[in-house]
Structures are given as structure tokens and as C-alpha cells.
N, C-alpha and C. Protein backbone atom coordinates (compact mmCIF):
# COMPACT_ATOMS: atom_id res chain seq x y z
N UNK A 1 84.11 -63.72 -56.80
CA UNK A 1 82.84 -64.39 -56.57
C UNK A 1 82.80 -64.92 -55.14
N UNK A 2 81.82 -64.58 -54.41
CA UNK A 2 81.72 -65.16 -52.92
C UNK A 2 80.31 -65.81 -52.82
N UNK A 3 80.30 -67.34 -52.79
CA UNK A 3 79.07 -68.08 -52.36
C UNK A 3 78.41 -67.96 -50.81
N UNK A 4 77.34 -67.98 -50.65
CA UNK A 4 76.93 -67.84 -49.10
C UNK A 4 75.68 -69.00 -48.87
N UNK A 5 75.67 -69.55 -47.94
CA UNK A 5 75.10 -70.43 -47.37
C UNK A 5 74.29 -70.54 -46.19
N UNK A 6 73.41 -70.30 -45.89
CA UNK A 6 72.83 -69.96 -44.67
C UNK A 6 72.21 -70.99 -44.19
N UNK A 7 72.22 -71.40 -42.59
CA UNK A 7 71.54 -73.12 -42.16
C UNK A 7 71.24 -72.06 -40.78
N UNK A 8 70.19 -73.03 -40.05
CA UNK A 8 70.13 -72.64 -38.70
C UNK A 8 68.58 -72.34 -38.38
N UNK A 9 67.33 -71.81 -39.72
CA UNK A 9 66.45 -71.41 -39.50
C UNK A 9 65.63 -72.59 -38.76
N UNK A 10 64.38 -72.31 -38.52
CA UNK A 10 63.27 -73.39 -37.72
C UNK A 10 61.85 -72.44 -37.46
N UNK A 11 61.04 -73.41 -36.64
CA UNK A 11 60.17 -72.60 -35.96
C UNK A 11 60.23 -73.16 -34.41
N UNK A 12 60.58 -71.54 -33.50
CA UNK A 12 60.33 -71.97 -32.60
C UNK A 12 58.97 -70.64 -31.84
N UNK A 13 59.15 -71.37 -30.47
CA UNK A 13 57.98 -70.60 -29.75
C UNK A 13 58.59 -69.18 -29.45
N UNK A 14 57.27 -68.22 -29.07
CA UNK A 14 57.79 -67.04 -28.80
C UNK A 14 59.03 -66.92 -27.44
N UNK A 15 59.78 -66.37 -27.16
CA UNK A 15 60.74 -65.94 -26.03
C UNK A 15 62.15 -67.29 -26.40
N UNK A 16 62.02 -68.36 -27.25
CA UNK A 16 62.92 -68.92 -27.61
C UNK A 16 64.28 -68.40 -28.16
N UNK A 17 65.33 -69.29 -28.44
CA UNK A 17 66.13 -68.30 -28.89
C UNK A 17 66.84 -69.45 -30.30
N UNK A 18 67.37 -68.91 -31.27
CA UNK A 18 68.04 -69.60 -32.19
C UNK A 18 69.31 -68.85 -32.76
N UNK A 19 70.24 -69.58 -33.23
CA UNK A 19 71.29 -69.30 -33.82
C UNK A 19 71.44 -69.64 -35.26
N UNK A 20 71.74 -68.39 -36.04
CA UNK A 20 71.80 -68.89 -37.93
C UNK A 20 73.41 -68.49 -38.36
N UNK A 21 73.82 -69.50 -39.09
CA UNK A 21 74.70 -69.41 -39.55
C UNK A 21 75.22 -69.36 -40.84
N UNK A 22 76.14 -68.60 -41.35
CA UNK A 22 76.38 -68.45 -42.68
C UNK A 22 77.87 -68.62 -43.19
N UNK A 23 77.78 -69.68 -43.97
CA UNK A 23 79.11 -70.30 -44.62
C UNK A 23 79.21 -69.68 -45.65
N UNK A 24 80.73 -68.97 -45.70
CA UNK A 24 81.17 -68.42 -47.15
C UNK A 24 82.18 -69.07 -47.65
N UNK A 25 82.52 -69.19 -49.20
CA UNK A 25 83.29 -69.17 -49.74
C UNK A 25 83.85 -68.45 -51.02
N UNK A 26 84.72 -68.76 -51.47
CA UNK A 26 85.11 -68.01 -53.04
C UNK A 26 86.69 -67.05 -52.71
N UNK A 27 85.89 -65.55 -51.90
CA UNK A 27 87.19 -65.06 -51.83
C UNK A 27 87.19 -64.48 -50.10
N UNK A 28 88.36 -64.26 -50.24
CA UNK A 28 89.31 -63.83 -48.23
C UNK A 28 88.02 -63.65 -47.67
N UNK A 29 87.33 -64.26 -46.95
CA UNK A 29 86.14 -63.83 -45.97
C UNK A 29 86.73 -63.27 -44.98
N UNK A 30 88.09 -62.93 -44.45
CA UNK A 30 88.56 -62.08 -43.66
C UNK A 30 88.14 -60.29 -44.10
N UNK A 31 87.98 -59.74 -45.32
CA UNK A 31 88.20 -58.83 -45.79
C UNK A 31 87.11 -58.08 -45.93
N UNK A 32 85.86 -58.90 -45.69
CA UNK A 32 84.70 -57.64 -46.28
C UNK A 32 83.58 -57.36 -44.91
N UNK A 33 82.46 -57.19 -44.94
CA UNK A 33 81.49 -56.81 -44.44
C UNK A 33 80.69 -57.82 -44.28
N UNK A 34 80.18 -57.97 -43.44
CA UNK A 34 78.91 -59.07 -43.50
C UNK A 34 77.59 -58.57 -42.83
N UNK A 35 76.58 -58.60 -43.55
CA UNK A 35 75.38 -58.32 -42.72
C UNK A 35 74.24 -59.63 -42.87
N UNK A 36 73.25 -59.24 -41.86
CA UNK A 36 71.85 -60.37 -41.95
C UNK A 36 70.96 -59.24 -42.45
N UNK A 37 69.90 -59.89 -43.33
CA UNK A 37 68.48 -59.01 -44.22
C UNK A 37 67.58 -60.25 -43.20
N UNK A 38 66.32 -59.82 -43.74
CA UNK A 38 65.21 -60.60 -43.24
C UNK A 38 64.22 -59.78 -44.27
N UNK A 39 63.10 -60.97 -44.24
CA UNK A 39 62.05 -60.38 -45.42
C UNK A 39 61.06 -61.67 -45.03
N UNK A 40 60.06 -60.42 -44.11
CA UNK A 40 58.73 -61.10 -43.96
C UNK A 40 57.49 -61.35 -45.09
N UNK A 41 56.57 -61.78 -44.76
CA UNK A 41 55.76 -62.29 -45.90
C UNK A 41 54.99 -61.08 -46.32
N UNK A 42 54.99 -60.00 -47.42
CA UNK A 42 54.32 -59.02 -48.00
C UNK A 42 55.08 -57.74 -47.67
N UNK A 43 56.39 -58.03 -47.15
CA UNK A 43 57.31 -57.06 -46.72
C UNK A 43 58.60 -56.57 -47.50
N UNK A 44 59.04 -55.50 -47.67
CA UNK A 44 60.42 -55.81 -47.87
C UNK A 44 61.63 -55.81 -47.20
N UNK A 45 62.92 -56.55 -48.04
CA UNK A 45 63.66 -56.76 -47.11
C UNK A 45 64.32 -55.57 -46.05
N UNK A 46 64.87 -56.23 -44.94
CA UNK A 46 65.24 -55.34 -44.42
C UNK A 46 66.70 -55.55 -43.36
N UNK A 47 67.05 -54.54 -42.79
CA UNK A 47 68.47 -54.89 -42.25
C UNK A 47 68.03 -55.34 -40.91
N UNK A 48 69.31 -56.36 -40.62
CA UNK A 48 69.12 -56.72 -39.13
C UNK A 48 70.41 -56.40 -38.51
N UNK A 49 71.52 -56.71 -38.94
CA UNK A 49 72.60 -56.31 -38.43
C UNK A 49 74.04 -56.44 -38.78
N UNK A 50 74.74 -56.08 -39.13
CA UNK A 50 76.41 -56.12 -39.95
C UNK A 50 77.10 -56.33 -38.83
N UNK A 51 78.52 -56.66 -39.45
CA UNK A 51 79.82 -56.79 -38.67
C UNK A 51 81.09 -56.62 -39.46
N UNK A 52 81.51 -55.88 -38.99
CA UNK A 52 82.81 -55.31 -40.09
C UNK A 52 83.84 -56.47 -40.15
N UNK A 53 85.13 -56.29 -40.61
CA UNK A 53 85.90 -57.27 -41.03
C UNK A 53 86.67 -58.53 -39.76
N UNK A 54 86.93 -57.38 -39.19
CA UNK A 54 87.64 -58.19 -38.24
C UNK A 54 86.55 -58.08 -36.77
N UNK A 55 85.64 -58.23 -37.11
CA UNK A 55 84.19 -58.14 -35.47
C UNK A 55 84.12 -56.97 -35.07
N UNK A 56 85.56 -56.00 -34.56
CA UNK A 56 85.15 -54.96 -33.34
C UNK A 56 84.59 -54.09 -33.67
N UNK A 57 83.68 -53.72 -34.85
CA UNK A 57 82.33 -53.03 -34.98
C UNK A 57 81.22 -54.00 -35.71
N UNK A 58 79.89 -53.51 -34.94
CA UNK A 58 78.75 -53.98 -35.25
C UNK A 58 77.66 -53.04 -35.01
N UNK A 59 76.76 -53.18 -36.02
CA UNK A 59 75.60 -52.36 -36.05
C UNK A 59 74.12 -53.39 -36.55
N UNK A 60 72.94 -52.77 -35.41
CA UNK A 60 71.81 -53.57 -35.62
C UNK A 60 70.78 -52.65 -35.97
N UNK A 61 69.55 -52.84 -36.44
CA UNK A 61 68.33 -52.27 -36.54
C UNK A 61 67.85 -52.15 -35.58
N UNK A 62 66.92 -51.05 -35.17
CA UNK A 62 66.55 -50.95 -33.54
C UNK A 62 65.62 -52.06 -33.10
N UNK A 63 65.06 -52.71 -34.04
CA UNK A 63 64.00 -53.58 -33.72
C UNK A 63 64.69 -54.73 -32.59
N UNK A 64 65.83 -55.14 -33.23
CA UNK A 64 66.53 -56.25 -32.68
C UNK A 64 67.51 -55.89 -31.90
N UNK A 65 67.75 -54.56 -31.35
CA UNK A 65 68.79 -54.17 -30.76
C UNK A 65 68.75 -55.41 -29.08
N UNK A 66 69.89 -55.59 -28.88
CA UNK A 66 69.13 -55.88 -27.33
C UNK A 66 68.86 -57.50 -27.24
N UNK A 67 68.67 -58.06 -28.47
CA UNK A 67 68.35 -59.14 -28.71
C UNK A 67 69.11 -60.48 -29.69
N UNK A 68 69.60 -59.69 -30.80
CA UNK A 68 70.20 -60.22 -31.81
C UNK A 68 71.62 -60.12 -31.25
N UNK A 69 72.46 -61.20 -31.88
CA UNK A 69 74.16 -60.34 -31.57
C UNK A 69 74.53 -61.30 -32.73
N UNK A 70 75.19 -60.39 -33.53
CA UNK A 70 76.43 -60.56 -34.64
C UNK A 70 77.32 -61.02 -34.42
N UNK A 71 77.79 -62.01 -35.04
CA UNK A 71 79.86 -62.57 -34.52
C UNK A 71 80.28 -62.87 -35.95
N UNK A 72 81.23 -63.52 -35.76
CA UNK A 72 81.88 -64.18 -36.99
C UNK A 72 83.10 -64.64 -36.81
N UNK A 73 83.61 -65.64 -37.47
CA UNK A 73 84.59 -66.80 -36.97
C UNK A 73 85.46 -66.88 -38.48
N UNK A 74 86.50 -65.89 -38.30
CA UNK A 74 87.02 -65.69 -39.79
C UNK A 74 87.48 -66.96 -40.28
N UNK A 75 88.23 -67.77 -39.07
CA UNK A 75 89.14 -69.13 -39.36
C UNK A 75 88.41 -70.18 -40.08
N UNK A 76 86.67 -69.95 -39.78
CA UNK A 76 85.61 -71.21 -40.08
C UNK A 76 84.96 -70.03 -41.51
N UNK A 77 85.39 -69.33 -41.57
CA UNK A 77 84.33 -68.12 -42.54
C UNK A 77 83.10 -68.55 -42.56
N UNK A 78 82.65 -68.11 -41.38
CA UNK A 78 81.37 -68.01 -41.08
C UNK A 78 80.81 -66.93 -40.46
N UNK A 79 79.74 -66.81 -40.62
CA UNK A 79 79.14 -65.41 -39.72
C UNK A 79 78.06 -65.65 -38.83
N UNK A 80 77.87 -65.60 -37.74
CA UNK A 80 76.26 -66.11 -37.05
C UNK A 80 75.47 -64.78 -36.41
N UNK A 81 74.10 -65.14 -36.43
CA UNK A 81 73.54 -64.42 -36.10
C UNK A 81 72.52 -64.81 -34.80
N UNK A 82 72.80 -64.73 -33.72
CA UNK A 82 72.21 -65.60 -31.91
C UNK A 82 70.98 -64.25 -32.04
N UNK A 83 69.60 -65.11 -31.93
CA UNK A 83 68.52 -64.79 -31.92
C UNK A 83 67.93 -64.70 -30.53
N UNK A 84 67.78 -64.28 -29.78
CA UNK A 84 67.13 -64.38 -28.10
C UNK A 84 65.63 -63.48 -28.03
N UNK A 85 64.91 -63.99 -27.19
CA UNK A 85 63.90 -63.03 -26.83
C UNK A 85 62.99 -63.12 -28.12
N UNK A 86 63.08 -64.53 -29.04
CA UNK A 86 62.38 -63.95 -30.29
C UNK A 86 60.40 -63.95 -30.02
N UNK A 87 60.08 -63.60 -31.00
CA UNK A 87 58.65 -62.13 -31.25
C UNK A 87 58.02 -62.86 -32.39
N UNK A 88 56.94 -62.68 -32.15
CA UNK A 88 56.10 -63.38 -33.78
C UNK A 88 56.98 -62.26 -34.52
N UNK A 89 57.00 -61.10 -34.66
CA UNK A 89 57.25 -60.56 -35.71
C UNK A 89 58.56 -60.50 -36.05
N UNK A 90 59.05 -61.40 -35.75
CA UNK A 90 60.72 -61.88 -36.18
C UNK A 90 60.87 -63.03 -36.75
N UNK A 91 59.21 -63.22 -37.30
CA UNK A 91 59.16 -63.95 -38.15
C UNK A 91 59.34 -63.80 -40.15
N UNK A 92 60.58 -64.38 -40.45
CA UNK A 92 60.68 -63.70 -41.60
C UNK A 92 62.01 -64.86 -42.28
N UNK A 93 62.22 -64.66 -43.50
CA UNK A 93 63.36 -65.25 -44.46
C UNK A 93 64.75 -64.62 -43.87
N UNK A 94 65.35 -65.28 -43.25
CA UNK A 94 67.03 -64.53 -43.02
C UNK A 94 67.91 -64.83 -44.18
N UNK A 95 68.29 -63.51 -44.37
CA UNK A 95 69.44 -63.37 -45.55
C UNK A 95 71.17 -62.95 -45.29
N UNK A 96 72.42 -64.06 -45.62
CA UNK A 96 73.33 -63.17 -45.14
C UNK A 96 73.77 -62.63 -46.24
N UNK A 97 74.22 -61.60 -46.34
CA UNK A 97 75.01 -60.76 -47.40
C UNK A 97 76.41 -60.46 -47.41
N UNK A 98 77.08 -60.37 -47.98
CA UNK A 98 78.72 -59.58 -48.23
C UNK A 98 78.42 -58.66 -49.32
N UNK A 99 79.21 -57.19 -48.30
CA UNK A 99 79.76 -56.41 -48.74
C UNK A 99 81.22 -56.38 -49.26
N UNK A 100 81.85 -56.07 -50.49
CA UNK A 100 83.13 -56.64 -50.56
C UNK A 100 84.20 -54.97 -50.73
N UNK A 101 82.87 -53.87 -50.33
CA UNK A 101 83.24 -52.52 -51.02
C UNK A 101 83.79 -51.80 -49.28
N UNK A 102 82.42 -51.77 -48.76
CA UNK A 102 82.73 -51.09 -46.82
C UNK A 102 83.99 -51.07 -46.94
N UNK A 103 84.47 -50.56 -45.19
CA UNK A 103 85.01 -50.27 -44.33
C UNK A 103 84.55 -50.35 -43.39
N UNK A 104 85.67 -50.16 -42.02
CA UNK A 104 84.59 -50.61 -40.54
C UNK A 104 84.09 -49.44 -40.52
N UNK A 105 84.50 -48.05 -41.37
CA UNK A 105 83.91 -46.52 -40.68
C UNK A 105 82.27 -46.62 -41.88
N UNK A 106 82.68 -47.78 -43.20
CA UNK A 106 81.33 -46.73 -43.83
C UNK A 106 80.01 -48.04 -43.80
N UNK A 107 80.89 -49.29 -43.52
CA UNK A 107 80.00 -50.53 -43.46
C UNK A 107 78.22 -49.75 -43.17
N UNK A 108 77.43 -50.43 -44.18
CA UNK A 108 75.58 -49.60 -44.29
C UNK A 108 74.75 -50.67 -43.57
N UNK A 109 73.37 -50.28 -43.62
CA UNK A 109 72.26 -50.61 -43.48
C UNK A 109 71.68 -50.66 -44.66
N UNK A 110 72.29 -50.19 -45.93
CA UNK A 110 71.46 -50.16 -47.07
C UNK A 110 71.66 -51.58 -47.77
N UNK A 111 70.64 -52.47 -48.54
CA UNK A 111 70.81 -53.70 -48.98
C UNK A 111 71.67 -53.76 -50.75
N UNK A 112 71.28 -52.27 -50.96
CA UNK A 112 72.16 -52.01 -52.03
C UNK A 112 73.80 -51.93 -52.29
N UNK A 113 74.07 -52.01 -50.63
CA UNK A 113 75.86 -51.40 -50.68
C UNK A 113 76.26 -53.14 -50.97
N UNK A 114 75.18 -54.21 -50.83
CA UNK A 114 75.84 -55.69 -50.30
C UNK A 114 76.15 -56.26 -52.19
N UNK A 115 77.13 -57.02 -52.03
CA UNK A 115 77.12 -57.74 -53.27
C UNK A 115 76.69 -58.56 -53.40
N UNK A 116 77.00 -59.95 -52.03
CA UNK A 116 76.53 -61.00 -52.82
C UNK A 116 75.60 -61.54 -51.61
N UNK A 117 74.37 -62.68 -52.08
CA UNK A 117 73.63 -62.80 -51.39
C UNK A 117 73.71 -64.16 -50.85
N UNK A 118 73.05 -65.11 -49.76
CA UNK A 118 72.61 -66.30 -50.03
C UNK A 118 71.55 -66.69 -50.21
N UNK A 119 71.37 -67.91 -50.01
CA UNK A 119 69.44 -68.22 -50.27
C UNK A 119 68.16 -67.92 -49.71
N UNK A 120 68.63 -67.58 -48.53
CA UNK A 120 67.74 -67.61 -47.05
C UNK A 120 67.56 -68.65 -46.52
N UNK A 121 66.91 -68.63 -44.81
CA UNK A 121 66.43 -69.35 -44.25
C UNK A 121 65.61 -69.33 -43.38
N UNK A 122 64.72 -69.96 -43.40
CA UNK A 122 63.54 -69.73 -43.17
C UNK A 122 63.09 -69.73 -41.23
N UNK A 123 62.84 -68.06 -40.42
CA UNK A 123 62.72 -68.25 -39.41
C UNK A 123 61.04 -67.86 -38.79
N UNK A 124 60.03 -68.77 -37.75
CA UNK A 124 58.81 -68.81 -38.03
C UNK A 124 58.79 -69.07 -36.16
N UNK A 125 58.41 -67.61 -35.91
CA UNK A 125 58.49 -67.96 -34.21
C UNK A 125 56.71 -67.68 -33.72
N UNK A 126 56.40 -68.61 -33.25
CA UNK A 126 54.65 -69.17 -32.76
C UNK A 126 54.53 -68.23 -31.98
N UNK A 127 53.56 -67.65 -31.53
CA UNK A 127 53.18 -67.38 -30.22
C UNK A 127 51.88 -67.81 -29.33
């Protein structure tokens, strides 16, 4: 069982930047996959970007390429997600997920490969 916790959302203005963070617990957060979802209002969810076990691979959606960057801090088991350059339309619910199945070669974009979820948090950028 792995709990997830996500803090960090807000509203800020367009070209602002924010950082979300996601606290895990339960089991080795050294060991699995972590990605961010987002799910705007009448949308479905969708991928923003993973990070394999130990960081040195990461993969984003093209939307946020360029903009978003993935980390994670195994010692704090946490995962963050640094928002820059944000867009009204990066306005949406952030979700972090664990995968507990991946690898750094097969880690997805699909929301089906993830096991466990957290609550969201809520990100709302003005323009």
C-alpha cells in the first residue's frame, strides 16, 4: 500500500512559476515510478511527466516540455513537480501517481500502468 499526498497547488498569474510536491508513504519510495496527471475542468486526465526510480530518466508530455521539470528526493520520499512559464491552460487538478510495476526502460504515459493515486491539487493560472 503506498499513500500519496500532494501540497503546493494555488492560483497564480500567467508566466508565474510554482512548485508541487508529493509526499509518499507505505512502501520503499526508492523503488517505483512516479508520475504527475492533471485533469482540467470537462477534460480527461492526462500525463504530465514521470521519473523513474532513481531520477536519471524522465519523460514529459509535449505540452509542458521545456517548462515543467520532474525531480525527486528519495531520502524525503518526495517527488516535485517546478512549474515555469505557466499558461491559462495549465490550468487543471495535479495528480501524483506510483507506478510500483515500470522500469526505467518501460516507465508509461499511460494512467492505467499507475497504481496508486493521491488527491490532487488544485492549479488555476489567471491571465
Amino acid at each position: 500500500q503506498v499513500q500519496l499526498v500532494e501540497s503546493g497547488g494555488g492560483l497564480v498569474q500567467a508566466g508565474d512559476s510554482l512548485t508541487l510536491s508529493c509526499a509518499a508513504s507505505g512502501r520503499t519510495f526508492s523503488s517505483y515510478v512516479m508520475g504527475w496527471f492533471r485533469q482540467a475542468p470537462g477534460k480527461e486526465r492526462e500525463f504530465v511527466a514521470a521519473i523513474s526510480w532513481g531520477g536519471s530518466r524522465t519523460i514529459y508530455a509535449d505540452s509542458v516540455k521545456g517548462r515543467f521539470t520532474i525531480s525527486r528526493a528519495n531520502a524525503k520520499n518526495t517527488v516535485y513537480l517546478r512549474m515555469n512559464s505557466l499558461k491559462p491552460e495549465d490550468t487543471a487538478v495535479y495528480y501524483c501517481a506510483a507506478d510500483l510495476t515500470s522500469s526505467y526502460a518501460t516507465m508509461s504515459r499511460d494512467l492505467t500502468e499507475y497504481d496508486y493515486w493521491g488527491q490532487g491539487t488544485q492549479v488555476a493560472v489567471s491571465s
